[in-house]
Protein backbone atom coordinates (compact mmCIF):
# COMPACT_ATOMS: atom_id res chain seq x y z
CA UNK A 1 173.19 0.62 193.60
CA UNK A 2 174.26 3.69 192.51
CA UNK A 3 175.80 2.81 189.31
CA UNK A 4 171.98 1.00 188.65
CA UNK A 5 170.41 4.62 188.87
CA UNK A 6 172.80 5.80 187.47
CA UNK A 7 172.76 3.94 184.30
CA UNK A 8 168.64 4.43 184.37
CA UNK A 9 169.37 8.12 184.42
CA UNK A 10 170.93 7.96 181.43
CA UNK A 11 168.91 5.91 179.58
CA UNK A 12 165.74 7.97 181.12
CA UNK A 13 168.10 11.30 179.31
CA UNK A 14 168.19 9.12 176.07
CA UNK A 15 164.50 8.75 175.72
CA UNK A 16 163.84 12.32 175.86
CA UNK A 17 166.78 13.86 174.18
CA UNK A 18 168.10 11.40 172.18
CA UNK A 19 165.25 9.16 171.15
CA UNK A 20 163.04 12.34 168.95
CA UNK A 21 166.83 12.63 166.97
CA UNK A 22 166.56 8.92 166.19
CA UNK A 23 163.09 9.80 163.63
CA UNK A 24 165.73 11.84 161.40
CA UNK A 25 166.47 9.93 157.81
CA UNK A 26 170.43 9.94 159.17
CA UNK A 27 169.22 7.24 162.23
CA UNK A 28 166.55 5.49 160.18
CA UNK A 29 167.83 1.95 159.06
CA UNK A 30 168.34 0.57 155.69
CA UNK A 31 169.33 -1.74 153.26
CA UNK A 32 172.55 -1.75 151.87
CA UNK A 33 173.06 -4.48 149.61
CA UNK A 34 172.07 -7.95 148.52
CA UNK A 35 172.72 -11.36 146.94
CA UNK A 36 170.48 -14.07 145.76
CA UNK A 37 170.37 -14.90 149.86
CA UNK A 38 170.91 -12.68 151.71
CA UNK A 39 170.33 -8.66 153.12
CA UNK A 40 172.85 -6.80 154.59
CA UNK A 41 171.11 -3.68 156.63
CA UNK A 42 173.09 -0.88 158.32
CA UNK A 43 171.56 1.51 161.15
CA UNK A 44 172.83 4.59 162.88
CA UNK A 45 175.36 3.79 165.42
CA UNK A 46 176.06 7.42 167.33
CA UNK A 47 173.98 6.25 170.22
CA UNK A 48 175.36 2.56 170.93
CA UNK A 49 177.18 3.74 174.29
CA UNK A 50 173.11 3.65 176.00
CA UNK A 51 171.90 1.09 173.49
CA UNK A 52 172.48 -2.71 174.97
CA UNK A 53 172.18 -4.64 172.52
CA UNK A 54 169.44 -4.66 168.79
CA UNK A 55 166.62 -6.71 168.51
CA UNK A 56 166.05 -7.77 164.41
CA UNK A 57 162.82 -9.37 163.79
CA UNK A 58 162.34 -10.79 160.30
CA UNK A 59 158.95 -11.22 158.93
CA UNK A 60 156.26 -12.33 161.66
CA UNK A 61 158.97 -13.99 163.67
CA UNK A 62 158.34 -13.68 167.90
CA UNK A 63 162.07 -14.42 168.86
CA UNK A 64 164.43 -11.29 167.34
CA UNK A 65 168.10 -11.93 165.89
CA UNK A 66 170.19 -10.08 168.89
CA UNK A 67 172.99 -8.34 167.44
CA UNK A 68 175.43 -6.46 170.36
CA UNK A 69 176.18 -2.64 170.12
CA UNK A 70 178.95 -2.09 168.92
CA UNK A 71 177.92 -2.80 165.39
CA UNK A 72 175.48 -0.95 163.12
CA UNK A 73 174.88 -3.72 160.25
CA UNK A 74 174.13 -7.06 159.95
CA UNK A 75 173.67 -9.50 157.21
CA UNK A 76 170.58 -11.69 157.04
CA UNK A 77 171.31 -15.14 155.44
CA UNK A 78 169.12 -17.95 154.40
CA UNK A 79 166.70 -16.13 152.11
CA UNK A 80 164.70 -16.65 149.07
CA UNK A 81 166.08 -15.34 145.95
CA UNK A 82 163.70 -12.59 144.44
CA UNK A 83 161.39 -12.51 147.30
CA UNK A 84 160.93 -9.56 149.83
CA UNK A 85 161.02 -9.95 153.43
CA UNK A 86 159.52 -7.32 156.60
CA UNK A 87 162.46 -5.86 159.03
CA UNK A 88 162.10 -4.32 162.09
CA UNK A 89 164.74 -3.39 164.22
CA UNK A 90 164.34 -2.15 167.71
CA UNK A 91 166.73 -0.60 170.51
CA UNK A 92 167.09 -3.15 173.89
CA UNK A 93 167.89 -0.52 177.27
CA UNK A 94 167.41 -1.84 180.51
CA UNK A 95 165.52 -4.62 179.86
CA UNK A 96 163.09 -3.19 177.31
CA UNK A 97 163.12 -2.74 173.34
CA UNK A 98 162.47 0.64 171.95
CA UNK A 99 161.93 1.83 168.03
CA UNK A 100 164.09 3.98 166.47
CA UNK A 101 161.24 5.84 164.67
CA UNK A 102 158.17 6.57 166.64
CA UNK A 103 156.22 7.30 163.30
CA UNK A 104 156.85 4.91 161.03
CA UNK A 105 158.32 2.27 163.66
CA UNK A 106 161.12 1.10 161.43
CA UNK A 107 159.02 -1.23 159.44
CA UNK A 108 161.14 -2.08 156.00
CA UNK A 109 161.18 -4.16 153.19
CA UNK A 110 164.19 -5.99 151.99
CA UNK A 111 164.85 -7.21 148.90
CA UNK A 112 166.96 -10.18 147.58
CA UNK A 113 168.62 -10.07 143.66
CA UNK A 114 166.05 -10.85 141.57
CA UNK A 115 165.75 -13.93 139.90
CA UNK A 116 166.26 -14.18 136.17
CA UNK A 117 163.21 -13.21 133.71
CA UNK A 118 161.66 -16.15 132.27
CA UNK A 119 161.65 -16.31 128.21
CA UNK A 120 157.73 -16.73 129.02
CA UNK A 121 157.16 -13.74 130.45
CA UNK A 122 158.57 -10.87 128.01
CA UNK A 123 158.51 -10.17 124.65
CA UNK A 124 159.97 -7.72 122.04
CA UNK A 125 158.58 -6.59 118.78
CA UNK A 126 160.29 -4.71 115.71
CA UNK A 127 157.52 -2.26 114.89
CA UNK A 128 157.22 -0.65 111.44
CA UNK A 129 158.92 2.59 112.59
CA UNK A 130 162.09 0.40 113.24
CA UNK A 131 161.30 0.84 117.00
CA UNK A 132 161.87 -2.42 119.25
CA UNK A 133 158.91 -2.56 121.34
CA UNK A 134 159.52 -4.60 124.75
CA UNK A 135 156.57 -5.94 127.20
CA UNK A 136 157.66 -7.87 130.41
CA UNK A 137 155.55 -9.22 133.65
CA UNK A 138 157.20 -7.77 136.86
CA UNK A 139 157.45 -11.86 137.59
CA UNK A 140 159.73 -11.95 140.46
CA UNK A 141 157.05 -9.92 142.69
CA UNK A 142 155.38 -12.52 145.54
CA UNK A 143 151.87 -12.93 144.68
CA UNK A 144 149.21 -10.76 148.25
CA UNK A 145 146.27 -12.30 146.54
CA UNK A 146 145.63 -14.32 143.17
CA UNK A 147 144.82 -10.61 141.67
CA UNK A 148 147.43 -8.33 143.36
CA UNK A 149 151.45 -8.27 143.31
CA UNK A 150 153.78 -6.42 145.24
CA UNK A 151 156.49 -4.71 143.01
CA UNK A 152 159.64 -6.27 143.57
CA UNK A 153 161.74 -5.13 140.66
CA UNK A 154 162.21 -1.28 140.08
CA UNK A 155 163.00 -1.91 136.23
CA UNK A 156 164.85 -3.59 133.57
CA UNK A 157 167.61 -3.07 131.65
CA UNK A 158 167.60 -4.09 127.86
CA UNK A 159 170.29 -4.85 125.73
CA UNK A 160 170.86 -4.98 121.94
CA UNK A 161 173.70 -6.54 120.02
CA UNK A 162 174.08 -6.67 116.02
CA UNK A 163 174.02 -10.76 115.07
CA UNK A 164 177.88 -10.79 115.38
CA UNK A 165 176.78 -9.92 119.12
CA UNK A 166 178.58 -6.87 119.57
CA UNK A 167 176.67 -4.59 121.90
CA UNK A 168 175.02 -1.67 120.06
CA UNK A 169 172.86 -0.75 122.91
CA UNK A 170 171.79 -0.88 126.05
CA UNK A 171 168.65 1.29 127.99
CA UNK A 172 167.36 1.36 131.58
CA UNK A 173 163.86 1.47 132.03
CA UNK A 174 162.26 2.25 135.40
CA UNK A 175 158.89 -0.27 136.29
CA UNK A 176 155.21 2.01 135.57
CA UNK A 177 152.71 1.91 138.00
CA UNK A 178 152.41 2.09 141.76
CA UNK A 179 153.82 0.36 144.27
CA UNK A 180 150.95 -2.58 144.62
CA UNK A 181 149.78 -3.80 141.15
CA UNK A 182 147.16 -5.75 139.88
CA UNK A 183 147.08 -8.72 136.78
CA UNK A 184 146.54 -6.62 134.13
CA UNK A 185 149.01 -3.59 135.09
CA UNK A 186 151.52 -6.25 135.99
CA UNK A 187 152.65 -6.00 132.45
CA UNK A 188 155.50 -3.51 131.72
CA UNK A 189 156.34 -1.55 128.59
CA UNK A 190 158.84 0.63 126.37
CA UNK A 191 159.92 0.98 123.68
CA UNK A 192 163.43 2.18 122.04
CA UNK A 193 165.11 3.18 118.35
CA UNK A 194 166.87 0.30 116.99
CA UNK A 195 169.83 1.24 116.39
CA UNK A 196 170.83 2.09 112.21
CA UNK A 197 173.43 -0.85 112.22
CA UNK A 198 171.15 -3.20 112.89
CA UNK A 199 168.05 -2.09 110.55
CA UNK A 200 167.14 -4.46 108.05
CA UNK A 201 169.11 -6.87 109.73
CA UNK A 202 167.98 -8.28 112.93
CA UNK A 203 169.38 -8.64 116.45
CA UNK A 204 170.42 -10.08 119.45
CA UNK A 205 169.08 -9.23 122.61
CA UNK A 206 168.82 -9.64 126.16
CA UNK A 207 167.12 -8.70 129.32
CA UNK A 208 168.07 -8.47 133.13
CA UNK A 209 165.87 -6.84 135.90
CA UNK A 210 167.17 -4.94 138.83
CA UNK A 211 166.49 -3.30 142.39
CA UNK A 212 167.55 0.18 143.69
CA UNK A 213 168.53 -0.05 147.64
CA UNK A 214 168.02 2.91 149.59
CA UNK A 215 171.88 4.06 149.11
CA UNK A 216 171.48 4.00 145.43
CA UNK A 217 172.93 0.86 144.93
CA UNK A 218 171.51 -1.24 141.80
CA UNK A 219 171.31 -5.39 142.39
CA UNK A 220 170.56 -6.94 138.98
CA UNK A 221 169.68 -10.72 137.92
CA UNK A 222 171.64 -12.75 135.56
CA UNK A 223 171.00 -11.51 131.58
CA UNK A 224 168.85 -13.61 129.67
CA UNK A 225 169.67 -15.74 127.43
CA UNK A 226 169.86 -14.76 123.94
CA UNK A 227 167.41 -13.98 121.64
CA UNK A 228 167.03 -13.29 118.03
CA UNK A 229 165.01 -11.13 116.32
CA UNK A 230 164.49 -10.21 112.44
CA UNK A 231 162.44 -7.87 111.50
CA UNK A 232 160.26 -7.65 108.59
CA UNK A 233 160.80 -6.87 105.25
CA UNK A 234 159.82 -3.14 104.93
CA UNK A 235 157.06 -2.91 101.91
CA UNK A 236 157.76 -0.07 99.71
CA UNK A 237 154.36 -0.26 97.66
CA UNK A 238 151.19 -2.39 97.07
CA UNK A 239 149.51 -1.96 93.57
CA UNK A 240 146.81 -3.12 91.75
CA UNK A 241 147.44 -5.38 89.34
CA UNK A 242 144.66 -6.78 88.00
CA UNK A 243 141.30 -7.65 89.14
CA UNK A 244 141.74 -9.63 92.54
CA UNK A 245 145.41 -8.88 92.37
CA UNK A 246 147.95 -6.69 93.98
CA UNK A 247 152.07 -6.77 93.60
CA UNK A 248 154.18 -6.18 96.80
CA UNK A 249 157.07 -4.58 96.69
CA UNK A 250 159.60 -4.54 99.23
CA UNK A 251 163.27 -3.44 100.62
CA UNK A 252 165.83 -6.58 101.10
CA UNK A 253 166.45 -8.16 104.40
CA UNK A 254 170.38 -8.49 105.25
CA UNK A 255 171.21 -12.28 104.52
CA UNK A 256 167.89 -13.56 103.90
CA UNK A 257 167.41 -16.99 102.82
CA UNK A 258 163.80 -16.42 101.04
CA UNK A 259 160.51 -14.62 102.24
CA UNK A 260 157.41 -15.41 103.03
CA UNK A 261 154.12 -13.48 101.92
CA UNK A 262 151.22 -13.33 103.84
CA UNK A 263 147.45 -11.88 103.80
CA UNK A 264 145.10 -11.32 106.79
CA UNK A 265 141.34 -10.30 106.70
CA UNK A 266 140.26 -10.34 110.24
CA UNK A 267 142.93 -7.52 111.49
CA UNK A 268 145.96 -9.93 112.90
CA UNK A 269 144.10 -12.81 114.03
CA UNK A 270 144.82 -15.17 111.97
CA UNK A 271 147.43 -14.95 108.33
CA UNK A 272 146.91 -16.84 105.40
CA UNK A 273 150.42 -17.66 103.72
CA UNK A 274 150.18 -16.19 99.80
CA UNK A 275 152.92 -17.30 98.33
CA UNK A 276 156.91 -17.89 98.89
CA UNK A 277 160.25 -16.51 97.08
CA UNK A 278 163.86 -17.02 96.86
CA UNK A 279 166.19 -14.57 98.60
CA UNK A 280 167.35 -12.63 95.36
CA UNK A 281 163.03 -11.64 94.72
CA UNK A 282 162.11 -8.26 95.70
CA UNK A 283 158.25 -8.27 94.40
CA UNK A 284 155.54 -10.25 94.25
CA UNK A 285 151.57 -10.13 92.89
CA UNK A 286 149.24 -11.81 95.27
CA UNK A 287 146.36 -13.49 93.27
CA UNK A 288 142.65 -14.31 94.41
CA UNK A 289 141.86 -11.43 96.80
CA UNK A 290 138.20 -11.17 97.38
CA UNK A 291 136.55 -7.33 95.50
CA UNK A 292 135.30 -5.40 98.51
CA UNK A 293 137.23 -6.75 101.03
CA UNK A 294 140.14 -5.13 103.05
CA UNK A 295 143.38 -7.11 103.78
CA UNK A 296 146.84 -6.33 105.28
CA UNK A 297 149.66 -7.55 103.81
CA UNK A 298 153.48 -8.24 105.45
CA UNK A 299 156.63 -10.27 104.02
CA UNK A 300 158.25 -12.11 106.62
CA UNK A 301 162.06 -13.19 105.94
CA UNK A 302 164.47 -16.52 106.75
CA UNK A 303 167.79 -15.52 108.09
CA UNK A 304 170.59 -18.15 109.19
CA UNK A 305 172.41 -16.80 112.74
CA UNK A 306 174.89 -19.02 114.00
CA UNK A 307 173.51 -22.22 111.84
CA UNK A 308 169.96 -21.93 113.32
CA UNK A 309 167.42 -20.19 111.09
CA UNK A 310 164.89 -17.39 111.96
CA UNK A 311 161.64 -16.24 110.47
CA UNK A 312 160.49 -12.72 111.24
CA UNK A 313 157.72 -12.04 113.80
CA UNK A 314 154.31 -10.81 112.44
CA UNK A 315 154.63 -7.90 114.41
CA UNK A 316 152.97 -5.47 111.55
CA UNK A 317 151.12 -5.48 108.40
CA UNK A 318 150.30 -2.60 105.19
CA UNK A 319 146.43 -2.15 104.53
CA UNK A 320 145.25 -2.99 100.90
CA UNK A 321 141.97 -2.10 99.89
């Protein structure tokens, strides 16, 4: 009998000494690391000698994970890669559960390693400023509505290799936005310098997203695969040349097998091919423009990388009036 008061005497001491010092950061509870499936969280531990026994509730589950106390971590197993899951964790003495925080009641998100980025979902672009311009969907977030996304990844990390795929380099780029997202700000984007090896050349690249736990651990996916990219032949001067006519000019791509000439009239919409030439060409009059009209013009160039050939995106075009 006494040793049952006496143990409620200390647990009645814990609640109103102990229990205000458990709202500090030091006794909140976090995550502190991940794999494709599973969470391991950790908790504060200086009060297990009045704490029974934790209660871990995943999600909208009624019947807790029980975990003794004389540990302060646990690792949850059996979860979804790249999906996020609700944790609560509450304190068991003398029969009843009590949180840790009283204000924010110890309500967490954890995170698994996010899944790879699908080729479907990014893109990169070799702008005329030889800057590599790089747009991604923040994929891996779980969809709250058909409009709205949670934001699962907190950024990407992009790498750049020369087309003998030695790494040139490689950038960290946090997500934008807010922590909820809608469709349209879903989409991510940066940009970075190529890097002077590589101009006039093309690249390799990759990308791999990543999560930041609370202790400053990063958890990243798997790379992409690899991608190629060659930019554009850079267009040194358009001149008339004639009524209806205008020569192109235009700096030499690193192992080109030919170019590729093209006009559009509608601003990017749709290109109109004006004429091929063989890898050693350097210039070239376009014939049959319409008088009044205003077109942009771009070269495009063939370049062989590891036996498969690749034609330059249409990422830019000159203005000829």
């Amino acid at each position: 009998m006494k040793s049952k008061i006496f143990r409620r005497i200390i647990i009645f001491a814990f609640i109103i000494v102990f229990l205000p010092a458990l709202t500090s950061k030091a006794a909140a509870f976090r995550q502190i690391d991940a794999t494709a499936n599973s969470a391991i969280i950790s908790w504060n531990n200086i009060y297990n000698h009045v704490v029974q026994e934790y209660h871990i509730y995943i999600n909208n589950n009624s019947t807790p994970i029980t975990v003794s106390n004389n540990t302060n971590s646990y690792t949850i197993s059996n979860l979804q890669q790249g999906c996020a899951y609700s944790v609560l964790v509450l304190c068991e003495m003398d029969g009843k559960e009590y949180y840790f925080d009283s204000v924010s009641h110890n309500y967490i998100f954890i995170k698994t390693k996010p899944r790879q980025m699908q080729a479907k979902n990014y893109a990169v672009h070799w702008n005329k400023n030889n800057r590599l311009e790089v747009e991604y969907l923040d994929e891996t977030a779980y969809t709250v509505n058909k409009n709205t996304w949670y934001k699962f990844i907190d950024g990407v990390e992009f790498r750049v290799k020369n087309l003998d795929g030695r790494t040139k380099k490689t950038v960290a780029k946090a997500v934008n936005g807010s922590f909820y997202i809608n469709g349209a700000s879903a989409l991510n984007s940066f940009s970075v310098k190529a890097p002077a090896s590589v101009r006039n050349k093309g690249i390799k690249y990759q990308l791999r997203s990543y999560i930041v736990l609370e202790n400053g651990k990063k958890i990243y996916s798997e790379w992409t695969d690899t991608k190629v990219l060659i930019p554009q032949a850079k267009i040194t001067s358009l001149d008339n040349y004639g009524s209806g006519k205008v020569q192109v000019k235009w700096n030499k791509v690193d192992n080109a097998a030919g170019y590729t000439l093209w006009t559009t009239d509608d601003g990017g919409k749709t290109y109109d091919k004006a004429g091929t030439v063989s890898k050693k060409t350097t210039a070239y009059t376009i014939s049959g423009l319409k008088k009044g009209s205003n077109y942009g013009v771009l070269v495009t160039a063939k370049v062989k990388v590891d036996g498969r050939k690749y034609n330059s995106q249409k990422s830019y075009y000159m203005y000829y009036k």
